[in-house]
C-alpha atoms as a PDB file:
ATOM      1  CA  UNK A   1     -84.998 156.536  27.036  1.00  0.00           C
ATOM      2  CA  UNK A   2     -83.983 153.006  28.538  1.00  0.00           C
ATOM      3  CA  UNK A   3     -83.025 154.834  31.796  1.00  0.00           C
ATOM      4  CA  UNK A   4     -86.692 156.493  32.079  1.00  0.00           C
ATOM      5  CA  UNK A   5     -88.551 153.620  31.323  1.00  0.00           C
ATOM      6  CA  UNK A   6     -86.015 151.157  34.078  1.00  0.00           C
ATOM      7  CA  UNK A   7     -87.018 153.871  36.471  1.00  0.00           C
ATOM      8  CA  UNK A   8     -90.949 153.993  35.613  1.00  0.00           C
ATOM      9  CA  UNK A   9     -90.902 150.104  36.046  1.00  0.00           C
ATOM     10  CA  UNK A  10     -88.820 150.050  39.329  1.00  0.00           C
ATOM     11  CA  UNK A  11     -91.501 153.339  40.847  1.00  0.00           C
ATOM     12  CA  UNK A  12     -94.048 151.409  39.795  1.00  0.00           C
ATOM     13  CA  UNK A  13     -92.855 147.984  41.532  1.00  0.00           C
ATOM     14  CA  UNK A  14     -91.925 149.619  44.584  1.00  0.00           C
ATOM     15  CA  UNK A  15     -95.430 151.807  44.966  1.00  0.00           C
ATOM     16  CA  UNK A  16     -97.466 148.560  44.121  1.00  0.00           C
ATOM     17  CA  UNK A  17     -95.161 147.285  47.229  1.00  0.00           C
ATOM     18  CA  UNK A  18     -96.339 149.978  49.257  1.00  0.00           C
ATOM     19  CA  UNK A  19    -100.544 149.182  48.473  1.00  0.00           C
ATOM     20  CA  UNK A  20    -102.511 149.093  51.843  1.00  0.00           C
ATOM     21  CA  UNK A  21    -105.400 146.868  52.490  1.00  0.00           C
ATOM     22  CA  UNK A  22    -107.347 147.972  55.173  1.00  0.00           C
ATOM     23  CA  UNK A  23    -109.217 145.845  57.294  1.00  0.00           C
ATOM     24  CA  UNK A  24    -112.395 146.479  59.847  1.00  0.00           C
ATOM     25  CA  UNK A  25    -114.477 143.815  61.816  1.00  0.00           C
ATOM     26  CA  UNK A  26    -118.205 144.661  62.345  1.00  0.00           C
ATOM     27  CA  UNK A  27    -121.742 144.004  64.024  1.00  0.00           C
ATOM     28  CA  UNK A  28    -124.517 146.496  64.183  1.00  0.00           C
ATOM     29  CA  UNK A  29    -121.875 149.555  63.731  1.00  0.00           C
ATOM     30  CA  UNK A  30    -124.249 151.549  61.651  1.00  0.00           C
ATOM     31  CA  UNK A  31    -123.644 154.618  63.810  1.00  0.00           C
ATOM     32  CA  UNK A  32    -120.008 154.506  63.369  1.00  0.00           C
ATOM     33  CA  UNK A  33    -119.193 152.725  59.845  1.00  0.00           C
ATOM     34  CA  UNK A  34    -119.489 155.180  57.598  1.00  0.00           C
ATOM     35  CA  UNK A  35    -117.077 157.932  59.883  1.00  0.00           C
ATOM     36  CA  UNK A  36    -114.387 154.952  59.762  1.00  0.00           C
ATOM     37  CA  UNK A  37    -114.995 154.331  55.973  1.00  0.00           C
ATOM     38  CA  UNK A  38    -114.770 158.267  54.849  1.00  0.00           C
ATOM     39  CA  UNK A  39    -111.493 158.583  56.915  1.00  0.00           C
ATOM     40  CA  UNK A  40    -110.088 155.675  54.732  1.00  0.00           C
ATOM     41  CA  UNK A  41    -111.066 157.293  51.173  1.00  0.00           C
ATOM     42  CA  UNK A  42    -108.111 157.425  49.451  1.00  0.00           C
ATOM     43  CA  UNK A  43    -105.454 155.993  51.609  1.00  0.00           C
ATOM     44  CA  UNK A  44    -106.282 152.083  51.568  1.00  0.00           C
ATOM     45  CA  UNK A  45    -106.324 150.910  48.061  1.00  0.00           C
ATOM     46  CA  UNK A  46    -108.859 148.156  49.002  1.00  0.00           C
ATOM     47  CA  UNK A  47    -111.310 147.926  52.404  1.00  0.00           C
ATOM     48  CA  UNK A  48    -112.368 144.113  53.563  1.00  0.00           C
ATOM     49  CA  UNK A  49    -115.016 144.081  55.977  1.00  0.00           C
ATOM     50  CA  UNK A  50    -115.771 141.249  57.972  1.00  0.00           C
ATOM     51  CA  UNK A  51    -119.328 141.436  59.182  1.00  0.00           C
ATOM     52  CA  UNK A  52    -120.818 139.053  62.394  1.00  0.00           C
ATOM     53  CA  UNK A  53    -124.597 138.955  60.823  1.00  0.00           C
ATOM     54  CA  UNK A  54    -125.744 142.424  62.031  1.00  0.00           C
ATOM     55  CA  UNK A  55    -128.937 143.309  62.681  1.00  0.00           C
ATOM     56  CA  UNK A  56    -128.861 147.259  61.432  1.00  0.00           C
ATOM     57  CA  UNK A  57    -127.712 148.843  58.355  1.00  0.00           C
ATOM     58  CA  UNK A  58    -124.363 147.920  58.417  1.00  0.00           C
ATOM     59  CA  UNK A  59    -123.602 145.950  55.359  1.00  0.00           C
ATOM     60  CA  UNK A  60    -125.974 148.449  53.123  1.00  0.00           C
ATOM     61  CA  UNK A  61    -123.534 151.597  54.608  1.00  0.00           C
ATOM     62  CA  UNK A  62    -120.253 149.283  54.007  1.00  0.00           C
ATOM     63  CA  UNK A  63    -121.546 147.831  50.272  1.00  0.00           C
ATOM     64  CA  UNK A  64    -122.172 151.662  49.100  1.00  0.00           C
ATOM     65  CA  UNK A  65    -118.947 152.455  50.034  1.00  0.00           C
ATOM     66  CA  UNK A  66    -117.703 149.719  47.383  1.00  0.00           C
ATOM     67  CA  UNK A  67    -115.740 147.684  50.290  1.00  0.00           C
ATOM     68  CA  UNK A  68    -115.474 143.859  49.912  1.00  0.00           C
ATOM     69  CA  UNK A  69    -118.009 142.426  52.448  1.00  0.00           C
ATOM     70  CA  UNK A  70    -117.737 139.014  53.825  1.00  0.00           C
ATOM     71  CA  UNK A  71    -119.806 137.718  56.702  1.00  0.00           C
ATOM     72  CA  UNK A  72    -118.547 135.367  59.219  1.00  0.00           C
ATOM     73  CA  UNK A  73    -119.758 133.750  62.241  1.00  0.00           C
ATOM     74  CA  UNK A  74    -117.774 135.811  65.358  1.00  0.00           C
ATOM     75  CA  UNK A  75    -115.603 133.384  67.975  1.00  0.00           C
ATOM     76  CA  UNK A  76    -113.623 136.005  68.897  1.00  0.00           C
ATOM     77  CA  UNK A  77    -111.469 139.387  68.262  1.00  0.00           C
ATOM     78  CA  UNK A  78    -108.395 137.454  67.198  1.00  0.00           C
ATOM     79  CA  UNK A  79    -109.750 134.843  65.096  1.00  0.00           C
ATOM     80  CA  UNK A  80    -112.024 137.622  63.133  1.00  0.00           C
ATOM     81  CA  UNK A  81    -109.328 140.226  62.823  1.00  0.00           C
ATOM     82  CA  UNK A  82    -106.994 137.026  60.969  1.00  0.00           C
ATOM     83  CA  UNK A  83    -109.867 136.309  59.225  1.00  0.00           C
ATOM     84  CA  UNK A  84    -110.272 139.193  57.779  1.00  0.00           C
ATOM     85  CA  UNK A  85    -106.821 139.950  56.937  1.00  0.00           C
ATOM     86  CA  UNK A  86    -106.115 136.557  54.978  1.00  0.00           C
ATOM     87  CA  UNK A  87    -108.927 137.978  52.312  1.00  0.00           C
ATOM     88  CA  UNK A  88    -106.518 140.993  51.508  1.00  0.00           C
ATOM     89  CA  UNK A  89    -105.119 141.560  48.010  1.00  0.00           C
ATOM     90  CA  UNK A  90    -102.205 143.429  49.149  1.00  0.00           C
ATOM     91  CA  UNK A  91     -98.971 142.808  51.228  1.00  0.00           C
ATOM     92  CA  UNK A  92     -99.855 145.789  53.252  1.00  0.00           C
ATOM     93  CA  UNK A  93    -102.530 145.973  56.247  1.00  0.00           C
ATOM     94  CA  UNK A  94    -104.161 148.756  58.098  1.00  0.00           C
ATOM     95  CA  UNK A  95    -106.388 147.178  60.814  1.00  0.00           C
ATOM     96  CA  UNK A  96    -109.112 149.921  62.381  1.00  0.00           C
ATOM     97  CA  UNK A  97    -112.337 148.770  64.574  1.00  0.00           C
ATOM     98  CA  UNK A  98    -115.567 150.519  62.937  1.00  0.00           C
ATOM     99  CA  UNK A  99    -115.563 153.228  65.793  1.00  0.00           C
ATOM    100  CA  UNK A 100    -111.869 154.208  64.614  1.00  0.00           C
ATOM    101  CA  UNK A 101    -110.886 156.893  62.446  1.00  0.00           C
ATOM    102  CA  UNK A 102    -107.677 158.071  61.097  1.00  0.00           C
ATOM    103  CA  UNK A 103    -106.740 162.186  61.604  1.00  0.00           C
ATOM    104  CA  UNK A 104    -105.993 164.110  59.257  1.00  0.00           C
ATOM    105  CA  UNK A 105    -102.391 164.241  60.452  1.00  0.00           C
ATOM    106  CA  UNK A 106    -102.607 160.360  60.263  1.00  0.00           C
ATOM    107  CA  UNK A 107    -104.196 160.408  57.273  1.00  0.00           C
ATOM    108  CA  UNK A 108    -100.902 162.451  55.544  1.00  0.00           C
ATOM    109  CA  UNK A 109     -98.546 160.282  57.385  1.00  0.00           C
ATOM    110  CA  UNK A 110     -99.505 156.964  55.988  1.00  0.00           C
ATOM    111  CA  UNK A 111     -99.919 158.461  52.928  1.00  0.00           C
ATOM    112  CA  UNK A 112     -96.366 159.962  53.064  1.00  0.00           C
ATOM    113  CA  UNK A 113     -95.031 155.620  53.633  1.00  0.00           C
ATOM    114  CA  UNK A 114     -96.848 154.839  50.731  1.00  0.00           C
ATOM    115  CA  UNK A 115     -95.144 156.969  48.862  1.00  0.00           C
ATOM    116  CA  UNK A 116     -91.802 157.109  50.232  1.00  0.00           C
ATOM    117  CA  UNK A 117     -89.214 155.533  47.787  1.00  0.00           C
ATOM    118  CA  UNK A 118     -87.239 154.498  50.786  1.00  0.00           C
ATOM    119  CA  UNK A 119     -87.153 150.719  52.693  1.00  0.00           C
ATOM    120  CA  UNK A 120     -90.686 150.849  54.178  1.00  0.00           C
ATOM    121  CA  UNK A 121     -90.278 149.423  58.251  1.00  0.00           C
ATOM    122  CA  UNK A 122     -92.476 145.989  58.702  1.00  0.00           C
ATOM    123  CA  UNK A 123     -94.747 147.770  61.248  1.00  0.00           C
ATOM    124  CA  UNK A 124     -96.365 151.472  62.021  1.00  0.00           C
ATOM    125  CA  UNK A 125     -97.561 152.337  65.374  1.00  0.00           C
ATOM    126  CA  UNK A 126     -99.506 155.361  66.055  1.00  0.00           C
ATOM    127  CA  UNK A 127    -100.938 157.050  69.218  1.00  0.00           C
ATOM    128  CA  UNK A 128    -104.788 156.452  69.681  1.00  0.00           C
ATOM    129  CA  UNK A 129    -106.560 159.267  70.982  1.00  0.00           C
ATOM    130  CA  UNK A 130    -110.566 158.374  72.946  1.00  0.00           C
ATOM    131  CA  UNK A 131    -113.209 160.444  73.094  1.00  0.00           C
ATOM    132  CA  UNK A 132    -115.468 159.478  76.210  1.00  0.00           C
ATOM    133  CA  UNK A 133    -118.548 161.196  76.475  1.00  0.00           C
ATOM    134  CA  UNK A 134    -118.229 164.216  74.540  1.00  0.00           C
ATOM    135  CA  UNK A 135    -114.664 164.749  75.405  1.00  0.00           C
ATOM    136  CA  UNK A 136    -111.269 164.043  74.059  1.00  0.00           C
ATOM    137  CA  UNK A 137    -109.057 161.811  76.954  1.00  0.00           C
ATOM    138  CA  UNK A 138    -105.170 163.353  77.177  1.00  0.00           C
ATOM    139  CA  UNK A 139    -104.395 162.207  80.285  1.00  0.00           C
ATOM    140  CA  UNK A 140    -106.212 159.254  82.597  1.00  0.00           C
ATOM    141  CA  UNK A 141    -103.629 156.087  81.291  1.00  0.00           C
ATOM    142  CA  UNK A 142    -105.669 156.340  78.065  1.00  0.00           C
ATOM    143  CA  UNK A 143    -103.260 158.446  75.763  1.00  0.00           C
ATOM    144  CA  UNK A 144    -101.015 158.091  73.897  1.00  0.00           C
ATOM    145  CA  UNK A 145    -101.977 154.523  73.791  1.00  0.00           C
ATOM    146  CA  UNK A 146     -99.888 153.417  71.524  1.00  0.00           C
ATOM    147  CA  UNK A 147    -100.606 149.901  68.729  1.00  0.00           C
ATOM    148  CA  UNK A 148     -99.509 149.053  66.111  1.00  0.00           C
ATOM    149  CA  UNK A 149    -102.267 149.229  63.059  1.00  0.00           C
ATOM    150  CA  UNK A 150    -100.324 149.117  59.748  1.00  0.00           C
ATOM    151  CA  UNK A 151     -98.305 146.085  59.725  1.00  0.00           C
ATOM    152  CA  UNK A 152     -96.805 143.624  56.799  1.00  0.00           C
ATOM    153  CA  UNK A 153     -98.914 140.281  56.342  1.00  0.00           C
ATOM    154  CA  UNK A 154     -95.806 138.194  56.177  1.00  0.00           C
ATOM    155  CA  UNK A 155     -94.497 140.210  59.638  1.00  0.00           C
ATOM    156  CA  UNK A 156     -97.198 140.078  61.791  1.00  0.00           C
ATOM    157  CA  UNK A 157    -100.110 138.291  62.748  1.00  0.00           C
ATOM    158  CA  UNK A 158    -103.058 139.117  65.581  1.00  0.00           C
ATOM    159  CA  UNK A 159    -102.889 137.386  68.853  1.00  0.00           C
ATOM    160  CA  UNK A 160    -104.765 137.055  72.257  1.00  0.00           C
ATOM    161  CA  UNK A 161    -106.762 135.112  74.465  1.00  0.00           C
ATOM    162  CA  UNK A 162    -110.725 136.726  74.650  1.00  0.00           C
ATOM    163  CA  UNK A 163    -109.132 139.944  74.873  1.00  0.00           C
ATOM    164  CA  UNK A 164    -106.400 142.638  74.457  1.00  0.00           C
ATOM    165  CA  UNK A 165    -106.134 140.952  71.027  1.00  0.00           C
ATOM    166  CA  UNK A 166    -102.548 142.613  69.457  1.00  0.00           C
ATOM    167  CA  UNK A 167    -100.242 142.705  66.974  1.00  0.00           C
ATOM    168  CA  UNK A 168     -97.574 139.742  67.157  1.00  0.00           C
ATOM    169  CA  UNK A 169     -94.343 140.601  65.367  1.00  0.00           C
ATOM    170  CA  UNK A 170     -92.063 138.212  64.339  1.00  0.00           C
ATOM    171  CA  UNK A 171     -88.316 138.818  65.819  1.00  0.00           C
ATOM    172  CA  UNK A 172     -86.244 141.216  64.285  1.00  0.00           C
ATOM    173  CA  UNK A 173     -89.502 142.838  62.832  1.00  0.00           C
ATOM    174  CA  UNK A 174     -88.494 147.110  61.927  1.00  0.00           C
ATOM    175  CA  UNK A 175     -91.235 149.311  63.071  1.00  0.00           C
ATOM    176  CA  UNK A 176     -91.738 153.194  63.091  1.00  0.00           C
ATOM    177  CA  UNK A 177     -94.238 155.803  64.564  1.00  0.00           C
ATOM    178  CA  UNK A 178     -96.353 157.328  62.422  1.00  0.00           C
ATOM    179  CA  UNK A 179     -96.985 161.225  63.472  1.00  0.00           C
ATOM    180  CA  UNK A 180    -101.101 161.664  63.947  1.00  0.00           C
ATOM    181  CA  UNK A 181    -103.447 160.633  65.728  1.00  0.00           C
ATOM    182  CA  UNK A 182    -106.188 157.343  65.581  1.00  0.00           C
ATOM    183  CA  UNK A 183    -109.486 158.775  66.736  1.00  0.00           C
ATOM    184  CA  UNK A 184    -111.272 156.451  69.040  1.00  0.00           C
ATOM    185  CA  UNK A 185    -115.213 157.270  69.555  1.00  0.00           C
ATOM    186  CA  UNK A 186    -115.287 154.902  72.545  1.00  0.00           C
ATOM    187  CA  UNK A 187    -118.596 155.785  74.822  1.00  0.00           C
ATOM    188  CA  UNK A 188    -121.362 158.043  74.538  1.00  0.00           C
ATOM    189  CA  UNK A 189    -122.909 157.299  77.775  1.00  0.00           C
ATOM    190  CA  UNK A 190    -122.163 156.075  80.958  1.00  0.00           C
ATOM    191  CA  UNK A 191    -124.515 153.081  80.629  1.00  0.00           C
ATOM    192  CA  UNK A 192    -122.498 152.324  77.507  1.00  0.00           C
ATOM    193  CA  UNK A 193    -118.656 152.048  79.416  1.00  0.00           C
ATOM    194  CA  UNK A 194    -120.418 150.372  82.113  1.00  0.00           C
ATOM    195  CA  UNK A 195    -122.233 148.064  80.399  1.00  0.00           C
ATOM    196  CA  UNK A 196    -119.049 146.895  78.508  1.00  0.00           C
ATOM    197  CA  UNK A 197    -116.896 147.445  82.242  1.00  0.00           C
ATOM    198  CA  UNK A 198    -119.100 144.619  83.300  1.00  0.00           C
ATOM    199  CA  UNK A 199    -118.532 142.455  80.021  1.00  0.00           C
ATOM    200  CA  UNK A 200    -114.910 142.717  80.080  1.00  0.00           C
ATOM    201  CA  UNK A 201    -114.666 142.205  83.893  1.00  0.00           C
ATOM    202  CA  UNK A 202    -116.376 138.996  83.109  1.00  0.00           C
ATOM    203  CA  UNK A 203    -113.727 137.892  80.450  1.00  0.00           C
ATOM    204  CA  UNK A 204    -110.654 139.323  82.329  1.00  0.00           C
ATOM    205  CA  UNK A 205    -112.121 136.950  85.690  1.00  0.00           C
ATOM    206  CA  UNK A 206    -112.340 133.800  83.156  1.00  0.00           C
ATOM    207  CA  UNK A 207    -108.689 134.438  81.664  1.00  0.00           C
ATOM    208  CA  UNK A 208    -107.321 134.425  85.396  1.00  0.00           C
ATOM    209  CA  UNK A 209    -109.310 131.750  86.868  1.00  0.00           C
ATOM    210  CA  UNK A 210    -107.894 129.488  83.717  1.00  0.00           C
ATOM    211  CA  UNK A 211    -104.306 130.681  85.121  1.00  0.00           C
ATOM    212  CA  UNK A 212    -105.261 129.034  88.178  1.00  0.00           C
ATOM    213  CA  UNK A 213    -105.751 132.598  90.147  1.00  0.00           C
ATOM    214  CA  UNK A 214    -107.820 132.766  93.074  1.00  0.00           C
ATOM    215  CA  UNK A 215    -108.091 136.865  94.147  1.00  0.00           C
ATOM    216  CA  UNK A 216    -107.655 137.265  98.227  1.00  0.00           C
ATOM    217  CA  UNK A 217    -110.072 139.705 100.241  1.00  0.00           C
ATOM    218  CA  UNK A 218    -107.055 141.868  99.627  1.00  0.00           C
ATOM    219  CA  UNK A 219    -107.578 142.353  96.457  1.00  0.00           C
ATOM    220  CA  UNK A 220    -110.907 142.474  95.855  1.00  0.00           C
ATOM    221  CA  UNK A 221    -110.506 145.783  98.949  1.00  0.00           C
ATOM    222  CA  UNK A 222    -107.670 147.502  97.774  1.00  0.00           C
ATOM    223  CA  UNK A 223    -106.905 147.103  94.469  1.00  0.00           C
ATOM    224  CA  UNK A 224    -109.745 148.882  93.473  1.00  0.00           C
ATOM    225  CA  UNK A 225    -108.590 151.692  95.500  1.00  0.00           C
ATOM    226  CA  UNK A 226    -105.444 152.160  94.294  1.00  0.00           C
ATOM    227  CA  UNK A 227    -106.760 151.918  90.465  1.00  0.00           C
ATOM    228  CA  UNK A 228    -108.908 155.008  90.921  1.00  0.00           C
ATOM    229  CA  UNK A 229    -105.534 156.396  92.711  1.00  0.00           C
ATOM    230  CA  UNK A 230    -103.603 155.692  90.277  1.00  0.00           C
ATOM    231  CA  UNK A 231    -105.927 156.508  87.089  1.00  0.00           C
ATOM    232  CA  UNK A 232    -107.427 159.987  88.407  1.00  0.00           C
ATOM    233  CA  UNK A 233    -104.171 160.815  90.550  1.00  0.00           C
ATOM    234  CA  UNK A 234    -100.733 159.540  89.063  1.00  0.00           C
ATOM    235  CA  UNK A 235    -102.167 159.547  85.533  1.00  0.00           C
ATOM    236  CA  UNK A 236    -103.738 162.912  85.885  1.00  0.00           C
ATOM    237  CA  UNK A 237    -107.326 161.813  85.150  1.00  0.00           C
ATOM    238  CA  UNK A 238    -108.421 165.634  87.162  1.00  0.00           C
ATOM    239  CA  UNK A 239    -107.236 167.114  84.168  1.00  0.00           C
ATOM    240  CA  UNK A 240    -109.730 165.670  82.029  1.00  0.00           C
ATOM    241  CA  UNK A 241    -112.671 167.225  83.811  1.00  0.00           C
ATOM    242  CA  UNK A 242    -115.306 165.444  84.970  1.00  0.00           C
ATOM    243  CA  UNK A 243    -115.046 162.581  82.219  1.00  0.00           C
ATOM    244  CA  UNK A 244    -111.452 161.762  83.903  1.00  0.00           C
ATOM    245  CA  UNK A 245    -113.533 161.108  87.075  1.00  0.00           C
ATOM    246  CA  UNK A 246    -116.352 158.894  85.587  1.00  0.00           C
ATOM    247  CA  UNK A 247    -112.968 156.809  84.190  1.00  0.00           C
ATOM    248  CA  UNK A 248    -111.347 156.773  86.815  1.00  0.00           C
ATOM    249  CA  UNK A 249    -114.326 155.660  88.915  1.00  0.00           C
ATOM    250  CA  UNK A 250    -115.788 152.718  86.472  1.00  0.00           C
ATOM    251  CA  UNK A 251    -112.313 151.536  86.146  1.00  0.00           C
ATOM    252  CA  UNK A 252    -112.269 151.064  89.698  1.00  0.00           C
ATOM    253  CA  UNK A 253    -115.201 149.125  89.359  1.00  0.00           C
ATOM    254  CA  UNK A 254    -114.088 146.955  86.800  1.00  0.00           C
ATOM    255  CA  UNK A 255    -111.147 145.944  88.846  1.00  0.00           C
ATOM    256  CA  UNK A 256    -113.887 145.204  91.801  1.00  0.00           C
ATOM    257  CA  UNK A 257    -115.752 143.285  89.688  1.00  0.00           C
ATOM    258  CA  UNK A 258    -113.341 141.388  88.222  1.00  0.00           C
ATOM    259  CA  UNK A 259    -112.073 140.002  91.797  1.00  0.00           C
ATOM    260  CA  UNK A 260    -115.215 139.425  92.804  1.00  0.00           C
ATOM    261  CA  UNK A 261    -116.654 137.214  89.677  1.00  0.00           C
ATOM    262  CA  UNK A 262    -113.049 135.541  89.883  1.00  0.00           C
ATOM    263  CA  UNK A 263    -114.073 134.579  93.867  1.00  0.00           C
ATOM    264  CA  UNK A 264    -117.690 133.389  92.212  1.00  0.00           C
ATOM    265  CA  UNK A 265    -115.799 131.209  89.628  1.00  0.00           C
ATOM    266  CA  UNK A 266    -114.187 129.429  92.577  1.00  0.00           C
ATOM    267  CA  UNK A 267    -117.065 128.913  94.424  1.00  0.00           C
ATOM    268  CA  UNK A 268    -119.424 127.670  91.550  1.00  0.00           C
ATOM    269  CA  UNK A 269    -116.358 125.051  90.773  1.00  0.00           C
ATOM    270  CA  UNK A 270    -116.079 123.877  94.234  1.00  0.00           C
ATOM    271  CA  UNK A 271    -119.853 123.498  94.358  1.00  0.00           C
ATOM    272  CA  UNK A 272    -119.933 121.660  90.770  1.00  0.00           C
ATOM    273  CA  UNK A 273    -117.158 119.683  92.000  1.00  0.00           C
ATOM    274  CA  UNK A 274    -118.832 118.941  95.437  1.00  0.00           C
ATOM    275  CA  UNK A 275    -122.188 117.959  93.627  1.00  0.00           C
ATOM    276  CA  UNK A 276    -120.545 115.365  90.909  1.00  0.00           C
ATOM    277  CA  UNK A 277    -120.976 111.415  92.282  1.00  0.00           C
ATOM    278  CA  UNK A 278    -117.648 109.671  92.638  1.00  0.00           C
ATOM    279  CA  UNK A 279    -116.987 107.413  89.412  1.00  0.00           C
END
């Protein structure tokens, strides 16, 4: 009778161990929330959503799915995604963007760590498969596109400049793959990847002109060039139909754009420089 009830007690500490917290950042994701929510049903044993103000029906889709709701001004994808994972309960978190959900497959593998009675690893990556306009995206450098998403509070912590915010480890950190797939619903028009091509071009030209690069006529010719090459040729982007061309072809763009705004950032300084009296 001792021996059952040790062994209830010890289950019970280690499943309690094993609770996941997931965590989503949001503004105006009405048309994707409540996918990303549903997916989570019974695998995160709380859901903190941090919310910058939006404008649509959001928080009403997010508060009748009985998630906790905060609201918080948004300086930038690493400083939100922290922020929202110091207001978990549990040691555990699973971070997902609102137009994320987890597979099925992914769905039984997480569940299958939780509960596992052996040593759970400090990190879980998983593949993340896109869908771009209708289709799903196996080839063109955008699968298996691997992150980590389920991660240990006191292992990891988010980190980035602007963008390509990820998961920072701390040495000696024990991660495993997770078998499933993350379902990305990136675009659903063109005008929506180029719109955010041109927003990220922006950023990516700011982050290198702080670094103190310049971008020669070179680049701004070729490397464009050998982006599409590489995307739509070496990456097999033909085999993803006519979506792996569109890919291809606004990444290509991106890369021209960033050169060029990067070339604009030096001009505009030398200008503002030129035009400032001597002191």
């Amino acid at each position: 009778m001792y021996g059952r009830a040790s062994f209830s007690v010890g289950w019970k500490k280690l499943y309690k161990s094993m609770q996941i917290s997931a965590v989503i950042i949001t503004f105006n994701e009405a048309h994707n929330i409540g996918r990303c929510l549903a997916s989570l049903a019974g695998v995160a044993d709380e859901i903190v959503v941090v919310d910058s103000f939006s404008t649509d029906k959001t928080k009403e889709i997010c508060l009748s799915h009985g998630v906790k709701f905060f609201e918080n001004p948004f300086e930038g994808y690493t400083e939100q995604k922290n922020f929202a994972a110091a207001r978990t309960e549990f040691a555990y978190v699973l971070s997902l963007d609102a137009d994320e959900a987890l597979s099925e497959e992914l769905r039984n593998s997480i569940l299958s760590v939780k509960h596992n009675p052996a040593a759970p690893a400090d990190a879980y990556t998983m593949h993340r498969l896109t869908m771009y306009c209708g289709r799903w995206i196996r080839y063109s450098g955008w699968y298996p596109d691997t992150k980590v998403r389920l991660y240990a509070k006191s292992k990891g912590v988010w980190f980035g400049r602007i963008i390509h915010e990820y998961i920072r480890l701390q040495p000696g950190a024990t991660t495993s793959q997770l078998k499933g797939d993350l379902l990305h619903y990136s675009f659903y028009t063109v005008e929506q990847h180029m719109t955010t091509v041109n927003k990220f071009s922006s950023l990516k030209a700011e982050l290198l002109f702080e670094k103190g690069k310049r971008g020669s006529l070179l680049q701004l010719t070729f490397s464009p060039v050998f982006k599409f090459f590489r995307d739509y040729i070496l990456k097999a982007g033909f085999l993803d139909g006519f979506q792996g061309f569109l890919i291809a072809a606004n990444s290509a763009h991106g890369v021209f754009l960033k050169y060029a705004k990067l070339r604009l950032l030096h001009k505009q300084k030398g200008i503002d420089s030129a035009s400032k009296p001597d002191l």
